[in-house]
PDB file of N, CA and C in Angstrom:
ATOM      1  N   UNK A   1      88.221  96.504  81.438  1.00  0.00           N
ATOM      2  CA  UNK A   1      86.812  96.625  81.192  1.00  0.00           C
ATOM      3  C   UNK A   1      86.644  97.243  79.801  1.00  0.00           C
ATOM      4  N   UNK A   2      85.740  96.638  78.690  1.00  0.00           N
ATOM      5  CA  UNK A   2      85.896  96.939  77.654  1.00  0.00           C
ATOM      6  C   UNK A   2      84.896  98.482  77.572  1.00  0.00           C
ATOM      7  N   UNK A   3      85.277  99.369  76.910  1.00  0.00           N
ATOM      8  CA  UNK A   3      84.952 100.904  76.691  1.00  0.00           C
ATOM      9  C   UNK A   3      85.031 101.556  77.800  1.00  0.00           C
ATOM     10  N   UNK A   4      86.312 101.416  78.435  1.00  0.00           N
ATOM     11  CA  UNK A   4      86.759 101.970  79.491  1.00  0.00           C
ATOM     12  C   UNK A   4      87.748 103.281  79.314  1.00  0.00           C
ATOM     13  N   UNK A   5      87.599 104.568  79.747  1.00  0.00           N
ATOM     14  CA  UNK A   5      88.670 105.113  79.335  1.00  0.00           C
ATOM     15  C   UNK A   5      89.209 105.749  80.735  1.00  0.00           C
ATOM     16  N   UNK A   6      90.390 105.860  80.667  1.00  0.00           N
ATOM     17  CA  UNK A   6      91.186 106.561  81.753  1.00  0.00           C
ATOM     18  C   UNK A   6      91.889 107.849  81.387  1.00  0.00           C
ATOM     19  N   UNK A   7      91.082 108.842  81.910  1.00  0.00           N
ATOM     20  CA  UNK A   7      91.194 110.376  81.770  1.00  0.00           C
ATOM     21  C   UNK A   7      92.594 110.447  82.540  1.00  0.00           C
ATOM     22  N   UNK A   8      93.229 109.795  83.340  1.00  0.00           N
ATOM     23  CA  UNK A   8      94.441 110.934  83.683  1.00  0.00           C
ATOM     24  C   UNK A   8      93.905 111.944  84.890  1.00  0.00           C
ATOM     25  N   UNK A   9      94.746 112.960  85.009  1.00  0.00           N
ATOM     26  CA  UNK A   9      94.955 113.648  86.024  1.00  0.00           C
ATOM     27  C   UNK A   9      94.112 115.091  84.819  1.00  0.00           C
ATOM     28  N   UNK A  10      92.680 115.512  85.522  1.00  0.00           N
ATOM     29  CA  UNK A  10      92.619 116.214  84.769  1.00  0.00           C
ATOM     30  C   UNK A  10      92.377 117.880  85.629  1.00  0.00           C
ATOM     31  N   UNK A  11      92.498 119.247  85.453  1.00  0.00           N
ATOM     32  CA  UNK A  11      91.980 120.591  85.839  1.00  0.00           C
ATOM     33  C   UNK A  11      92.045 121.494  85.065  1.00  0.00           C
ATOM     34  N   UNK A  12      91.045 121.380  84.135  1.00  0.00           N
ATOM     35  CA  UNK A  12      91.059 122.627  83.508  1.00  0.00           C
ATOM     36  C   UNK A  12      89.798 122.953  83.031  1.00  0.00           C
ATOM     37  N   UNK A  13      89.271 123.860  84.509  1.00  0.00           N
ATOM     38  CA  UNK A  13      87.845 124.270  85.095  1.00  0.00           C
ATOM     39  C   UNK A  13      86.808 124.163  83.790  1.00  0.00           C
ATOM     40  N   UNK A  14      87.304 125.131  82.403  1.00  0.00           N
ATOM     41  CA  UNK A  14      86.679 124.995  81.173  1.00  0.00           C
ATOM     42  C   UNK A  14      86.004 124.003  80.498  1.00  0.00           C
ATOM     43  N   UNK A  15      86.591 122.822  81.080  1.00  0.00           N
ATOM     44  CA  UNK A  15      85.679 121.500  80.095  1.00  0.00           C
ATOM     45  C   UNK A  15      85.308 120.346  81.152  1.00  0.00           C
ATOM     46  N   UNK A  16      85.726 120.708  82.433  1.00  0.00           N
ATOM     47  CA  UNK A  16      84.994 119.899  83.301  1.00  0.00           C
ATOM     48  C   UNK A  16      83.380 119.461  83.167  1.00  0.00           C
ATOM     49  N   UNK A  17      82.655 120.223  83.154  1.00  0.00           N
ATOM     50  CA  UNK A  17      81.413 119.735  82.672  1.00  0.00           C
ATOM     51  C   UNK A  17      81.292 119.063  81.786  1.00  0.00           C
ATOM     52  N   UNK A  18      81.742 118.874  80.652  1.00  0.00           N
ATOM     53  CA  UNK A  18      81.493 118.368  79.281  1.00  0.00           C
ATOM     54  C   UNK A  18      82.333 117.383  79.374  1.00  0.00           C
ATOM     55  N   UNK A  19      83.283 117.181  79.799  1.00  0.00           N
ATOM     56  CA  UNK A  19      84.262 115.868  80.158  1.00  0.00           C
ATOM     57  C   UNK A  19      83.173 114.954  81.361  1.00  0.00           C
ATOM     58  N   UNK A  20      82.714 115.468  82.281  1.00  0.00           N
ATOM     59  CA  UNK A  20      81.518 114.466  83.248  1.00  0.00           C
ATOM     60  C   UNK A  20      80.426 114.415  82.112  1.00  0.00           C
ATOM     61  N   UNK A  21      79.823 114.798  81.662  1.00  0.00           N
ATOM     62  CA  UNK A  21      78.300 114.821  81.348  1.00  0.00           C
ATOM     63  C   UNK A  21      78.440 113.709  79.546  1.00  0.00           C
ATOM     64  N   UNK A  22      80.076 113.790  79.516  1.00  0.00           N
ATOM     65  CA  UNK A  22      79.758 112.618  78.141  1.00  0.00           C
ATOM     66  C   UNK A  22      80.437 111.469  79.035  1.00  0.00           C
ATOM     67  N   UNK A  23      80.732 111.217  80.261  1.00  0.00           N
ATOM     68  CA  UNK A  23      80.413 109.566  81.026  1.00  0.00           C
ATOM     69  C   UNK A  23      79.190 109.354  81.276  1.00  0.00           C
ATOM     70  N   UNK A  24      79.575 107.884  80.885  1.00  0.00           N
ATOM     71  CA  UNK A  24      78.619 106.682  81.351  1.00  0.00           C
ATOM     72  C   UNK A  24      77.659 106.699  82.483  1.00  0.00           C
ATOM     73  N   UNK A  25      78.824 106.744  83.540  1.00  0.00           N
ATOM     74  CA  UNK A  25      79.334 106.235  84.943  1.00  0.00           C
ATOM     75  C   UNK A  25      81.001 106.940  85.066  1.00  0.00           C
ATOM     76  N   UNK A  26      81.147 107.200  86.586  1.00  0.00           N
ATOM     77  CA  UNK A  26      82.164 107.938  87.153  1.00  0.00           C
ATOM     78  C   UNK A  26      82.683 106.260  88.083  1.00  0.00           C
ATOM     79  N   UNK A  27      83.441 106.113  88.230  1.00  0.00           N
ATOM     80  CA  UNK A  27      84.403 105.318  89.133  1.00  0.00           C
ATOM     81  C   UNK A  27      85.523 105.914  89.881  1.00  0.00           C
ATOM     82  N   UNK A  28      85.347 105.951  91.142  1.00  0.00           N
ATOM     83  CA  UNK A  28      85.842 106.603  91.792  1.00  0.00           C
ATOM     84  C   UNK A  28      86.922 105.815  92.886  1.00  0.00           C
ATOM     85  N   UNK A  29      88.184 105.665  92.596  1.00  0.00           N
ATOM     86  CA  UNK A  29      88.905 105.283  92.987  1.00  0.00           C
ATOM     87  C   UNK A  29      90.425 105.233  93.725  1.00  0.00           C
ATOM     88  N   UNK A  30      90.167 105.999  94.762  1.00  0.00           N
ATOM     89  CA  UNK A  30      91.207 106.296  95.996  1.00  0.00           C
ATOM     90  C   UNK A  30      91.720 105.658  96.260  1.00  0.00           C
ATOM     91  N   UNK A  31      93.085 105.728  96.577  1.00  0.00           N
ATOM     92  CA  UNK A  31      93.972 104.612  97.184  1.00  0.00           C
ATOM     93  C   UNK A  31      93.717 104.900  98.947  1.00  0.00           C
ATOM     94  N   UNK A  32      93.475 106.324  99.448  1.00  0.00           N
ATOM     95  CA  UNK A  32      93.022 106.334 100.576  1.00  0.00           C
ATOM     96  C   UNK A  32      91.825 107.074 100.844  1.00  0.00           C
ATOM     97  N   UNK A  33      91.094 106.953 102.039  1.00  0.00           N
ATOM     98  CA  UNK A  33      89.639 107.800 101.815  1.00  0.00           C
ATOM     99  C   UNK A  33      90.015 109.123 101.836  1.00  0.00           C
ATOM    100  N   UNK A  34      89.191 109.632 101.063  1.00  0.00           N
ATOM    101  CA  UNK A  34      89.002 111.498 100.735  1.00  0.00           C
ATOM    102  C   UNK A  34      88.283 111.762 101.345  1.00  0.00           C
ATOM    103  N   UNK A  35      88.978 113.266 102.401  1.00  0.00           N
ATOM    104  CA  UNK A  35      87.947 113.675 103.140  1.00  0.00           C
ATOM    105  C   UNK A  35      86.752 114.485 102.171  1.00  0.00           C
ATOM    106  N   UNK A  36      86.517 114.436 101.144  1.00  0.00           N
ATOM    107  CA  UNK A  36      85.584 115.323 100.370  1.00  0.00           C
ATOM    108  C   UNK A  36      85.286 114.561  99.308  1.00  0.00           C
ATOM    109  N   UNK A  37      85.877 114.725  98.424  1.00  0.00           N
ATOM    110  CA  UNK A  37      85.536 114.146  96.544  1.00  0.00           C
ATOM    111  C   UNK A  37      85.057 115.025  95.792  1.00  0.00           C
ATOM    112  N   UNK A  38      85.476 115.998  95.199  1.00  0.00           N
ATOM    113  CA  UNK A  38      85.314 117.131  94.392  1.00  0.00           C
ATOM    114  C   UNK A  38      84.836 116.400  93.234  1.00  0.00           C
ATOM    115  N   UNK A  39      85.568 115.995  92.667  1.00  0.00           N
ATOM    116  CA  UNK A  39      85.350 114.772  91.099  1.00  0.00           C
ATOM    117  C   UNK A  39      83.884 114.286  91.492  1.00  0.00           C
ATOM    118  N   UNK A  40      83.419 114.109  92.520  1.00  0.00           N
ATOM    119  CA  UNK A  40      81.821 113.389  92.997  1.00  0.00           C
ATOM    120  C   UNK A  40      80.680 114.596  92.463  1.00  0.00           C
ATOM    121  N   UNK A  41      81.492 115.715  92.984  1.00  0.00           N
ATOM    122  CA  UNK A  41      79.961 116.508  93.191  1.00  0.00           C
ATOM    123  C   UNK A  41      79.791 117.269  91.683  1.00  0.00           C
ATOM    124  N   UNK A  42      80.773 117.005  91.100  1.00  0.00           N
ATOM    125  CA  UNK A  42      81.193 117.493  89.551  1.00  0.00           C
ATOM    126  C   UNK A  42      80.321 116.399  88.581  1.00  0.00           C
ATOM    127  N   UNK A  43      80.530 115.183  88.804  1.00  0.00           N
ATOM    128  CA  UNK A  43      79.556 114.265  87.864  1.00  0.00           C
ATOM    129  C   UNK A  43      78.796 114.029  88.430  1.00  0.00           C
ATOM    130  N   UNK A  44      78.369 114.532  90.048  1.00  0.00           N
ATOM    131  CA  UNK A  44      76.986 114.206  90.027  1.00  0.00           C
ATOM    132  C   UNK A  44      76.112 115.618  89.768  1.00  0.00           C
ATOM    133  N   UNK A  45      76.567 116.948  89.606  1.00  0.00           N
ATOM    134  CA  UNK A  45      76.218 118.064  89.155  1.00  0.00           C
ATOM    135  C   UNK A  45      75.842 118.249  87.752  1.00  0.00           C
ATOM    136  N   UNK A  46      76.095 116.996  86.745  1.00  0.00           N
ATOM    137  CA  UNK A  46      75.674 116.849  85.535  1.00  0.00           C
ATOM    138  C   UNK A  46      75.109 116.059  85.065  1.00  0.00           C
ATOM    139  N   UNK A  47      74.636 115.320  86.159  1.00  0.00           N
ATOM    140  CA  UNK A  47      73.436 113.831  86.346  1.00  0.00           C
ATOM    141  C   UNK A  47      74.209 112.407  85.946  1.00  0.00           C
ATOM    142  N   UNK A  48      75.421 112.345  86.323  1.00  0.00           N
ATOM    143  CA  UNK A  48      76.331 111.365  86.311  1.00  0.00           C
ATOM    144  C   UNK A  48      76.281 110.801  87.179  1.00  0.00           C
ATOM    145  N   UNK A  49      76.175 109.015  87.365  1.00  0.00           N
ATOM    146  CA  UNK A  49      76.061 108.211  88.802  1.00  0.00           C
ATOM    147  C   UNK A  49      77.543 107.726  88.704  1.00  0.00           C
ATOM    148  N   UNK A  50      77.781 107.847  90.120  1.00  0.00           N
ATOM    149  CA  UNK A  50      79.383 107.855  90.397  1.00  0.00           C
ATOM    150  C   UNK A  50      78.937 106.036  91.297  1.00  0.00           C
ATOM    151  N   UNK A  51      80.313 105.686  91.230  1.00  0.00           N
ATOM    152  CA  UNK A  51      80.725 104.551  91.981  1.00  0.00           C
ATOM    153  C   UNK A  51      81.734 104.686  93.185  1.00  0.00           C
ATOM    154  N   UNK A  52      81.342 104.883  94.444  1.00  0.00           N
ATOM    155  CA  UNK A  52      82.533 105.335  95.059  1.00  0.00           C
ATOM    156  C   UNK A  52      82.746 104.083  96.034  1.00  0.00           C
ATOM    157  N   UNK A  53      84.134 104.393  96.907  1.00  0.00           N
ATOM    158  CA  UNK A  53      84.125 103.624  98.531  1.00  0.00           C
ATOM    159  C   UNK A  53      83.424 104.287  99.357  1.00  0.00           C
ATOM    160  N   UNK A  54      82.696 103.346 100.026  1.00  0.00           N
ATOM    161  CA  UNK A  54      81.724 103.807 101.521  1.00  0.00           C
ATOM    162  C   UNK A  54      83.157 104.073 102.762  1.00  0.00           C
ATOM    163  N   UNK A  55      83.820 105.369 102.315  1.00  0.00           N
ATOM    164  CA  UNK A  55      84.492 105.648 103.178  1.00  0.00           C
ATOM    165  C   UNK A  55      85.070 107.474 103.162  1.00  0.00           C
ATOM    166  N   UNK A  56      85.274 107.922 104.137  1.00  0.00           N
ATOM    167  CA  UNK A  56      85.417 109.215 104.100  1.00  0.00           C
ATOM    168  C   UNK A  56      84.247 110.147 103.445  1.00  0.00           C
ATOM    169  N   UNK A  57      85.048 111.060 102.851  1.00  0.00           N
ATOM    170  CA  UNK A  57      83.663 112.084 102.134  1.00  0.00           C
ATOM    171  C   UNK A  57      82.600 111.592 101.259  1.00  0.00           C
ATOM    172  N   UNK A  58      82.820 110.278 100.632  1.00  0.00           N
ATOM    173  CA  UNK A  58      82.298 110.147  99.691  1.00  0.00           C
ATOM    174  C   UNK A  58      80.996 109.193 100.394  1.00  0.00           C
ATOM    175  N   UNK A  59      81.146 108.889 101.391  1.00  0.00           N
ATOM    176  CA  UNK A  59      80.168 107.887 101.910  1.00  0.00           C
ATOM    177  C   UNK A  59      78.913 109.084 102.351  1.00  0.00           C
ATOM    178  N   UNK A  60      79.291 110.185 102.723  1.00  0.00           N
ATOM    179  CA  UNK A  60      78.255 111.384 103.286  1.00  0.00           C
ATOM    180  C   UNK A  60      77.832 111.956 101.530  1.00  0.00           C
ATOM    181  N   UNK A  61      78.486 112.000 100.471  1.00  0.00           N
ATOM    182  CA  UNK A  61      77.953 112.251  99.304  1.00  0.00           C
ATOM    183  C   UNK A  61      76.998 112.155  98.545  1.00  0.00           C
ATOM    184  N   UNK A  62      77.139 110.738  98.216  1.00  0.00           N
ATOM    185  CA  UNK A  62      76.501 109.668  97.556  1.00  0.00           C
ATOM    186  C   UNK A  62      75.869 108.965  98.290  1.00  0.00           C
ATOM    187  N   UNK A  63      74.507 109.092  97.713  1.00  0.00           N
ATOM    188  CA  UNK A  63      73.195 108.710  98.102  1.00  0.00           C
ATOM    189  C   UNK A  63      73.442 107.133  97.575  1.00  0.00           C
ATOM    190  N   UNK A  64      73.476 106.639  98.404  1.00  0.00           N
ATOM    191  CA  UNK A  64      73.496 104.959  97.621  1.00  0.00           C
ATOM    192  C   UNK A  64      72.551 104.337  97.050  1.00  0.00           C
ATOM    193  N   UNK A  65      72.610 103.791  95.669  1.00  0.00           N
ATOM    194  CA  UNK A  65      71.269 103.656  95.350  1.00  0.00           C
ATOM    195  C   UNK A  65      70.861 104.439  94.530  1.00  0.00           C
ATOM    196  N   UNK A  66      70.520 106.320  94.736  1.00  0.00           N
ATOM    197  CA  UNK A  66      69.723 106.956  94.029  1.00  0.00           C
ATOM    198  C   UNK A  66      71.089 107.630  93.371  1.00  0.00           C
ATOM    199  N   UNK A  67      71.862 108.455  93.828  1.00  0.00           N
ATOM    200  CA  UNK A  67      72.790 109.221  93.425  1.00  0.00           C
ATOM    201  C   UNK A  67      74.022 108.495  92.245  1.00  0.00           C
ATOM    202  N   UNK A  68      74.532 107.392  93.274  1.00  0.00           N
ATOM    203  CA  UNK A  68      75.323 106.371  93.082  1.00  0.00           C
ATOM    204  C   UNK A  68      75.139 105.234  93.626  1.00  0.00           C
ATOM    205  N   UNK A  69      76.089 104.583  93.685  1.00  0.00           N
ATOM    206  CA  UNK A  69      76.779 103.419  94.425  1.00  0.00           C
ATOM    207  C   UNK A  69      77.911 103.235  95.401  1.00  0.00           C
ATOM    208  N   UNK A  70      77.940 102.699  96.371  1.00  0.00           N
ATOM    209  CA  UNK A  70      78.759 103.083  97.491  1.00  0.00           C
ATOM    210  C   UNK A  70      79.155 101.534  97.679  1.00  0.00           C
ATOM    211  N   UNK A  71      80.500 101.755  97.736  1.00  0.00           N
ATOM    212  CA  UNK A  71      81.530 100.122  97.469  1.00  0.00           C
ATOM    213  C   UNK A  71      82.134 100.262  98.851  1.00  0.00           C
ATOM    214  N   UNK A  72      82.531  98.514  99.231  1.00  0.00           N
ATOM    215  CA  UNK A  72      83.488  98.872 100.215  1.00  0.00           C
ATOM    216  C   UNK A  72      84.616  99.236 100.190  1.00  0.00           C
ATOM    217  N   UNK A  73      85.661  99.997 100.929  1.00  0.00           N
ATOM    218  CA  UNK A  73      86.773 100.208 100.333  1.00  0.00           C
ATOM    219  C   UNK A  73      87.506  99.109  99.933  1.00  0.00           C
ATOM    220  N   UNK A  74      88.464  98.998  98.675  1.00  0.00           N
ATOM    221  CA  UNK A  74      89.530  98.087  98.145  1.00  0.00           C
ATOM    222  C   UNK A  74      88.744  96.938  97.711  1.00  0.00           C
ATOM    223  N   UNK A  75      87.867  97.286  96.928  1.00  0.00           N
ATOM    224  CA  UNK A  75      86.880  95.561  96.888  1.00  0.00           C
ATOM    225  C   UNK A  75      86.790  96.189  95.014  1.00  0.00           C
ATOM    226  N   UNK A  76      88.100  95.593  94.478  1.00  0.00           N
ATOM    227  CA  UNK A  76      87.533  95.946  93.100  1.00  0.00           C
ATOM    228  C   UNK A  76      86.517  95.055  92.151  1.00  0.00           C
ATOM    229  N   UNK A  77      86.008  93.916  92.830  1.00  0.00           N
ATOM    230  CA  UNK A  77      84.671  93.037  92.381  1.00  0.00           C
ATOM    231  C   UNK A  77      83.827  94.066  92.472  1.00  0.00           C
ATOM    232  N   UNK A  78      83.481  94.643  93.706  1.00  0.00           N
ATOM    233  CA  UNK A  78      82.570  95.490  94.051  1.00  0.00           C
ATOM    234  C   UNK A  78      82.324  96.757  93.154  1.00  0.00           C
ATOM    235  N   UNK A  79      83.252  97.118  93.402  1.00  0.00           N
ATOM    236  CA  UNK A  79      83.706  98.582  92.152  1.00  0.00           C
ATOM    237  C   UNK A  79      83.030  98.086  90.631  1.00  0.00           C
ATOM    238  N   UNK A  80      83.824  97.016  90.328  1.00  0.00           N
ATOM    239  CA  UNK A  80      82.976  96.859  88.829  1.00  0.00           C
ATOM    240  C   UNK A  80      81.838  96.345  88.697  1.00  0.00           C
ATOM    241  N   UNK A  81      81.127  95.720  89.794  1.00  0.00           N
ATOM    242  CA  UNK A  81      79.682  94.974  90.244  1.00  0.00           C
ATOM    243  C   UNK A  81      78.291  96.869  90.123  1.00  0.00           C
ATOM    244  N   UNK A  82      79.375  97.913  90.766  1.00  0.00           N
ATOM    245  CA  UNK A  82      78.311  98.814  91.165  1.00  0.00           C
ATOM    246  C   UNK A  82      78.078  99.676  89.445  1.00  0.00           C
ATOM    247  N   UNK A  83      79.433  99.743  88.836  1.00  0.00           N
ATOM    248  CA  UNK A  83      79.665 100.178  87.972  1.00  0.00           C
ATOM    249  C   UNK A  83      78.647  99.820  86.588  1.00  0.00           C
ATOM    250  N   UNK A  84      78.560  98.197  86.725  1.00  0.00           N
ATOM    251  CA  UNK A  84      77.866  98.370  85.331  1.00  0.00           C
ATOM    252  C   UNK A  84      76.415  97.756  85.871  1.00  0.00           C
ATOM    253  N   UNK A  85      75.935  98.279  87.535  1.00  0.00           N
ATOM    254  CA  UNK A  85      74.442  98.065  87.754  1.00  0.00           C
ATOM    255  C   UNK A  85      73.624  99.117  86.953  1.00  0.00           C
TER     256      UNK A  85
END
């Protein structure tokens, strides 16, 4: 996806905000459902709309629609369909 960047594995509490709040869009992408999504409530705490799977924590999170977007799990059409709505 063109102007896509992949942050890596990131924790270092200090620039978390400022690392969410200069995305686009958050894409949120588990290989299995999370019972929570920390990374969710972090870009959506800085008015960032996340893209997640409608599964585990993230389906009780994200407001579908207003907050974010809620994908089915493993549907990466879907993922990039919610991403650049």
């Amino acid at each position: 996806m063109a102007g896509s960047i992949f942050l890596g594995w990131r924790y270092q509490l200090d620039d978390i905000p400022e690392v969410m709040a200069a995305l686009t869009v958050l894409c949120h992408t588990p290989l299995r459902p999370e019972p929570f999504g920390l990374v969710l409530i972090e870009a959506m705490a800085v008015g960032c709309p996340v893209v997640a799977p409608r599964a585990g924590g993230p389906a009780d999170i994200v407001l579908d629609g207003t907050t974010g977007y809620l994908v089915p799990p493993s549907d990466a059409g879907r993922l990039l369909t919610g991403s650049v709505s």
